[in-house]
C-alpha atoms as a PDB file:
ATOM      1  CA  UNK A   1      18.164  -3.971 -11.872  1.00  0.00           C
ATOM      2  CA  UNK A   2      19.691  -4.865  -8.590  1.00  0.00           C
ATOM      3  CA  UNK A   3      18.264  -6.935  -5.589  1.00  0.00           C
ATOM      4  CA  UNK A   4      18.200  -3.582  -3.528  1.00  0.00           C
ATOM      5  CA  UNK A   5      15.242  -2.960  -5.955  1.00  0.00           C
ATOM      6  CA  UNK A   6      13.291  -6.104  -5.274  1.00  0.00           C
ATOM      7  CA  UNK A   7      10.717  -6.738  -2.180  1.00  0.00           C
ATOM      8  CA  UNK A   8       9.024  -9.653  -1.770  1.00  0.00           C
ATOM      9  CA  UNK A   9       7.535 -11.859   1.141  1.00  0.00           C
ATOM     10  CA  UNK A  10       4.824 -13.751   2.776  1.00  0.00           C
ATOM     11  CA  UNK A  11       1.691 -12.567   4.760  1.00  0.00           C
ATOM     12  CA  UNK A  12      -0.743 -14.823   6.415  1.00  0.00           C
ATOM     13  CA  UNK A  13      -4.415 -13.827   7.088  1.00  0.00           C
ATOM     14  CA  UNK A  14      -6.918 -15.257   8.798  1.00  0.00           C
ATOM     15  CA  UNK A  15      -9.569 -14.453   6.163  1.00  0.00           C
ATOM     16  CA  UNK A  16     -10.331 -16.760   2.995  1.00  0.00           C
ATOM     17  CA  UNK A  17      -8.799 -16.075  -0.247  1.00  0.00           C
ATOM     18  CA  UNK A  18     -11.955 -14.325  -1.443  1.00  0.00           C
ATOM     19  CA  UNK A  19     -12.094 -11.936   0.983  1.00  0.00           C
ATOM     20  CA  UNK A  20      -8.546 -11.161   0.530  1.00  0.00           C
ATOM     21  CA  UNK A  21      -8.832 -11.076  -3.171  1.00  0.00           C
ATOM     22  CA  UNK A  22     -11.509  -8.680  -3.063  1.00  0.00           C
ATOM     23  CA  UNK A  23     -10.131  -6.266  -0.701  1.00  0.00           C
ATOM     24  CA  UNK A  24      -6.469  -5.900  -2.376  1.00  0.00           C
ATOM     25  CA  UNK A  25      -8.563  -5.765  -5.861  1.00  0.00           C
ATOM     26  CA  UNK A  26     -11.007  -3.099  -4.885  1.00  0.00           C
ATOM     27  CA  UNK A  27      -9.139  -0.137  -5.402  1.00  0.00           C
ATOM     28  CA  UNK A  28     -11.326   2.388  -2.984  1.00  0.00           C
ATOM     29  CA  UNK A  29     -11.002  -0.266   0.233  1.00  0.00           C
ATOM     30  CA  UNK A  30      -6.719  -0.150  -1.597  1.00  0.00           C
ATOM     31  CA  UNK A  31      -7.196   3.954  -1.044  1.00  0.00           C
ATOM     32  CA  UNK A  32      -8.235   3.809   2.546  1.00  0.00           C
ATOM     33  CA  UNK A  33      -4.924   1.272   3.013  1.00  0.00           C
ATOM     34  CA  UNK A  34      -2.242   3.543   1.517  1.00  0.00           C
ATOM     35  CA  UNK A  35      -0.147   5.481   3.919  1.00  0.00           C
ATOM     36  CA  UNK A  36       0.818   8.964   3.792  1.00  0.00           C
ATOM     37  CA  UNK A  37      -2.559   9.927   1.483  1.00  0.00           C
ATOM     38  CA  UNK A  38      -3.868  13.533   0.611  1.00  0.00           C
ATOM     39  CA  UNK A  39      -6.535  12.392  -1.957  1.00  0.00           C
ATOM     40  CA  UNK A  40      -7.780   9.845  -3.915  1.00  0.00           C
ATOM     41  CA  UNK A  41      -9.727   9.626  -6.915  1.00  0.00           C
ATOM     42  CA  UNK A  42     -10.852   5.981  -8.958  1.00  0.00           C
ATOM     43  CA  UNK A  43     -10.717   6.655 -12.408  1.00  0.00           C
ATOM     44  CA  UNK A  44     -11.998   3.317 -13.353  1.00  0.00           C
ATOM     45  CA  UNK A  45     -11.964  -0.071 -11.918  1.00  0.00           C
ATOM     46  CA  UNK A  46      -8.789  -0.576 -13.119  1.00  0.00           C
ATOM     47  CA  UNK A  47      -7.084   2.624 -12.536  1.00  0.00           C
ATOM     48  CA  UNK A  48      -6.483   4.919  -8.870  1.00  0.00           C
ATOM     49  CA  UNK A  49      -5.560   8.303  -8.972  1.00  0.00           C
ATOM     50  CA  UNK A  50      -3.396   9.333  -5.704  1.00  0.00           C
ATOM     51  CA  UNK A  51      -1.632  12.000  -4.215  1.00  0.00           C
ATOM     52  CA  UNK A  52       0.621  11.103  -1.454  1.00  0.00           C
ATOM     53  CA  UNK A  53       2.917  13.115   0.527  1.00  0.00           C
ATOM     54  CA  UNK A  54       5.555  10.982   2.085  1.00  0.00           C
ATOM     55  CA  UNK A  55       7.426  11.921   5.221  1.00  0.00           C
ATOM     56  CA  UNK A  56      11.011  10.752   3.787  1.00  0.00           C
ATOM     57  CA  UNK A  57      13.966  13.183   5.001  1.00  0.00           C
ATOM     58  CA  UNK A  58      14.937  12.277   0.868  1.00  0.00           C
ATOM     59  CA  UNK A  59      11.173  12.609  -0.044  1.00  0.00           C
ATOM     60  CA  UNK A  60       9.700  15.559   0.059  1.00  0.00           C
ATOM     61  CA  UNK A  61       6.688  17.529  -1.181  1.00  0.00           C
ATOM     62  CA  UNK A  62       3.777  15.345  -3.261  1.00  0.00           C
ATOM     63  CA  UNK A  63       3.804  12.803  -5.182  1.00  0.00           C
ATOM     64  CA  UNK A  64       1.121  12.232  -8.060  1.00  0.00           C
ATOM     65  CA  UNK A  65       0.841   8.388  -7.971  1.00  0.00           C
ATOM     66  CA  UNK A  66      -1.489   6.352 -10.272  1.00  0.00           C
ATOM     67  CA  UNK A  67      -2.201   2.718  -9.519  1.00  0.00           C
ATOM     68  CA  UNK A  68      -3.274  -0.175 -11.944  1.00  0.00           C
ATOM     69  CA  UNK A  69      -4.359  -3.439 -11.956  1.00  0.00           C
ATOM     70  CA  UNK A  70      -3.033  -5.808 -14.852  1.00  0.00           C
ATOM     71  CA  UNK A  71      -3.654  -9.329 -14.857  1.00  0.00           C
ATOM     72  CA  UNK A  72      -5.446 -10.729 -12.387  1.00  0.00           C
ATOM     73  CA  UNK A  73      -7.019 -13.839 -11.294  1.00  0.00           C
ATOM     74  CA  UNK A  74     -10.149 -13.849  -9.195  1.00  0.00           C
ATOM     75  CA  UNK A  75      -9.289 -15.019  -5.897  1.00  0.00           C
ATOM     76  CA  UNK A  76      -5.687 -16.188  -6.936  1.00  0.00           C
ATOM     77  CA  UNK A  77      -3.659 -13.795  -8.263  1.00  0.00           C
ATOM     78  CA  UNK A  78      -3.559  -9.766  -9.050  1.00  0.00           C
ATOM     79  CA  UNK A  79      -0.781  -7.539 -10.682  1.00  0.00           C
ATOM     80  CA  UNK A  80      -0.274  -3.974 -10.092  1.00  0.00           C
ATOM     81  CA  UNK A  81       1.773  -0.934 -11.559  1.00  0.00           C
ATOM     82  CA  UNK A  82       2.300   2.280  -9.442  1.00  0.00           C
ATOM     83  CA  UNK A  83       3.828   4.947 -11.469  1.00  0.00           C
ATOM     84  CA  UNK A  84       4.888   8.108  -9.075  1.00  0.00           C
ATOM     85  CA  UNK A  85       6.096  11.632  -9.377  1.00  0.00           C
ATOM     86  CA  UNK A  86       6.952  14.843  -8.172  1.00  0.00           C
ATOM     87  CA  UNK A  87       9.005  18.214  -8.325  1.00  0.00           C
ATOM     88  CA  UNK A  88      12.540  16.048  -9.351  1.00  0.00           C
ATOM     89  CA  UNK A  89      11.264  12.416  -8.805  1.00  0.00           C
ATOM     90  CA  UNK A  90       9.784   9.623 -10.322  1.00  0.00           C
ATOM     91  CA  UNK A  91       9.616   5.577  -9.950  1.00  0.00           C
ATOM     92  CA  UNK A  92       7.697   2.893 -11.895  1.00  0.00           C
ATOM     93  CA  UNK A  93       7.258  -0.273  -9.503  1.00  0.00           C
ATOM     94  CA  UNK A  94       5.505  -3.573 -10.686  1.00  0.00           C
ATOM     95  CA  UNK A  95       3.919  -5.839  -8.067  1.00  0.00           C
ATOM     96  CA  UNK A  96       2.453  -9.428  -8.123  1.00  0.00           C
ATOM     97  CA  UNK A  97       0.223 -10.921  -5.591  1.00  0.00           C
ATOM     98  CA  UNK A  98      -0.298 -14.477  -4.917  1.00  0.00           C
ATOM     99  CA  UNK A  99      -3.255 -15.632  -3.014  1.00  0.00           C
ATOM    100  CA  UNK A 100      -3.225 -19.175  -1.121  1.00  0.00           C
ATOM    101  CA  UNK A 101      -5.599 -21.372   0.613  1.00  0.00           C
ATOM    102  CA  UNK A 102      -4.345 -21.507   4.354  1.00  0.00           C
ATOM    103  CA  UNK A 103      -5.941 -23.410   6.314  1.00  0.00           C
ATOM    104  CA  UNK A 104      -9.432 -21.614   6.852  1.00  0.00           C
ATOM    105  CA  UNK A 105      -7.253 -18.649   6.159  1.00  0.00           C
ATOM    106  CA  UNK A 106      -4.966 -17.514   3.311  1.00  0.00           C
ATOM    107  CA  UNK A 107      -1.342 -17.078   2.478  1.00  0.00           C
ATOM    108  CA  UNK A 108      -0.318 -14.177   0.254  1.00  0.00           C
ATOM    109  CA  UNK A 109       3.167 -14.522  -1.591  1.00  0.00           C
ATOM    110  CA  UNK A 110       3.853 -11.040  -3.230  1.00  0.00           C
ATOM    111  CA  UNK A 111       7.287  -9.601  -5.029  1.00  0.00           C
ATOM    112  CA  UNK A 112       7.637  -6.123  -6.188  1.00  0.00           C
ATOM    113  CA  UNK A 113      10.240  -4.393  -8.143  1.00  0.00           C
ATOM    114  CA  UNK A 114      11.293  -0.810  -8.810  1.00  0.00           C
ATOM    115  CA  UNK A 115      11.530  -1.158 -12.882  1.00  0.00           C
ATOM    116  CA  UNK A 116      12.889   2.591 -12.727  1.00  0.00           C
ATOM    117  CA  UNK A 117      13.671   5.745 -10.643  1.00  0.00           C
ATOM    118  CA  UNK A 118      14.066   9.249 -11.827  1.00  0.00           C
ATOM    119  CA  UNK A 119      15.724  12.473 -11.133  1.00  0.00           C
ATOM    120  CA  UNK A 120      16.426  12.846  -7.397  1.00  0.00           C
ATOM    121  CA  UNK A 121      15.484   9.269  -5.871  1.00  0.00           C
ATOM    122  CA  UNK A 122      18.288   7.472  -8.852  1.00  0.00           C
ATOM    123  CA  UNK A 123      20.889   9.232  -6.693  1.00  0.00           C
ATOM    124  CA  UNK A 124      19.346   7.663  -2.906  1.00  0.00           C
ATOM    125  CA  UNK A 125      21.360   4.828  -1.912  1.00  0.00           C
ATOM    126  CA  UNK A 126      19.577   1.131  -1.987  1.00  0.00           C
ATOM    127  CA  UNK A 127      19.649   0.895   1.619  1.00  0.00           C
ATOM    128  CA  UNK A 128      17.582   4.210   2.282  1.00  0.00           C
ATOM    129  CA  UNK A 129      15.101   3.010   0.013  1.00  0.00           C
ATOM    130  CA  UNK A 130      14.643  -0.600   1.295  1.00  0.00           C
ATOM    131  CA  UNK A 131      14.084   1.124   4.952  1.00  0.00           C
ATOM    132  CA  UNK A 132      11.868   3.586   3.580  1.00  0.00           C
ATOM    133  CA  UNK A 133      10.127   0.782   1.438  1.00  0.00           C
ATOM    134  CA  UNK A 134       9.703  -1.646   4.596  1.00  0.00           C
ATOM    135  CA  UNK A 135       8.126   0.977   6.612  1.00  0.00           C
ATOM    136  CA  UNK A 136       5.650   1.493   3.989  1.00  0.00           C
ATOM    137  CA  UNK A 137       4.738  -2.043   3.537  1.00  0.00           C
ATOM    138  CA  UNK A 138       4.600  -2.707   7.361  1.00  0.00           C
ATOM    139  CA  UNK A 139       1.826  -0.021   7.637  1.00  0.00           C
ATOM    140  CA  UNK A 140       0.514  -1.297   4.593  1.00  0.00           C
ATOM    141  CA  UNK A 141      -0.100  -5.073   5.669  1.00  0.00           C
ATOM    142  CA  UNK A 142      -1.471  -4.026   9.053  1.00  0.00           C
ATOM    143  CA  UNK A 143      -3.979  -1.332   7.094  1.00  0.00           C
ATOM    144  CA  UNK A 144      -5.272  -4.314   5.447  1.00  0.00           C
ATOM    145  CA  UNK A 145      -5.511  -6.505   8.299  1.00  0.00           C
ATOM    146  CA  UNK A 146      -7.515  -3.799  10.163  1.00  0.00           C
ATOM    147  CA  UNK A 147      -9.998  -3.812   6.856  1.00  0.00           C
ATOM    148  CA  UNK A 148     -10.042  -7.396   7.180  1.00  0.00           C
ATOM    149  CA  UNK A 149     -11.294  -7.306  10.869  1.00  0.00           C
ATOM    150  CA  UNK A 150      -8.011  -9.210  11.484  1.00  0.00           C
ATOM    151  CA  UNK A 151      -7.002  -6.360  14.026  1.00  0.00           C
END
């Protein structure tokens, strides 16, 4: 798997660890931050059943996505796997969160990697994916600073 597959960085919030624990854990307050959502539905506490309909020129049409949390670590640490697909696509991306005292604040250290893509999106190039990718997780992180009261 190449580096064009791999996202990672740092986020600093002004809330304690708990708080940001709990909100990037609770998978209805983790609906209301995803962008581009039709529907939502929690199967369990582990487990969120999405449909999403992205607005990528190489993305179009729905995309059934189901979210899970793995191993996590109250207050410290939280995995995730997002399996998505639609008419000619699919992708399997793993996600780890780290969760750091800042301060009165916290520090979140997270990496994610696309473990696989299918049909149409193996042929995108890297670089279309990464900018697609970044917008996502820019609307993401300020989603969850608004939930915070950050914003």
């Amino acid at each position: 798997m190449s580096a064009a597959n791999e996202f990672g960085g740092e986020e600093s919030f002004a809330s304690p660890p708990e708080q940001v624990y709990a909100l990037l854990t609770d998978l209805d307050a983790m609906a209301s931050t995803i962008p581009d959502l039709v529907s939502s539905e929690k199967v369990d506490d582990q487990t969120l059943k999405c449909v999403i309909k992205p607005g990528f020129s190489f993305l179009r049409g729905t995309m059934r996505t189901t979210i899970q949390l793995g191993e996590c670590t109250p207050h410290e640490r939280a995995a995730m796997n997002v399996e998505a697909s639609g008419i000619g696509v699919g992708m399997v991306i793993g996600s780890q969160l780290d969760i750091q005292p800042e301060g009165t604040g916290s520090r979140l250290i997270w990496r994610a990697k696309i473990e696989q893509r299918k049909g149409l999106l193996a042929a995108v190039s890297p670089s279309l994916i990464r900018g697609a990718a970044d917008q996502v997780i820019r609307h993401t992180w300020n989603a969850v600073r608004l939930k915070l009261g950050e914003v």
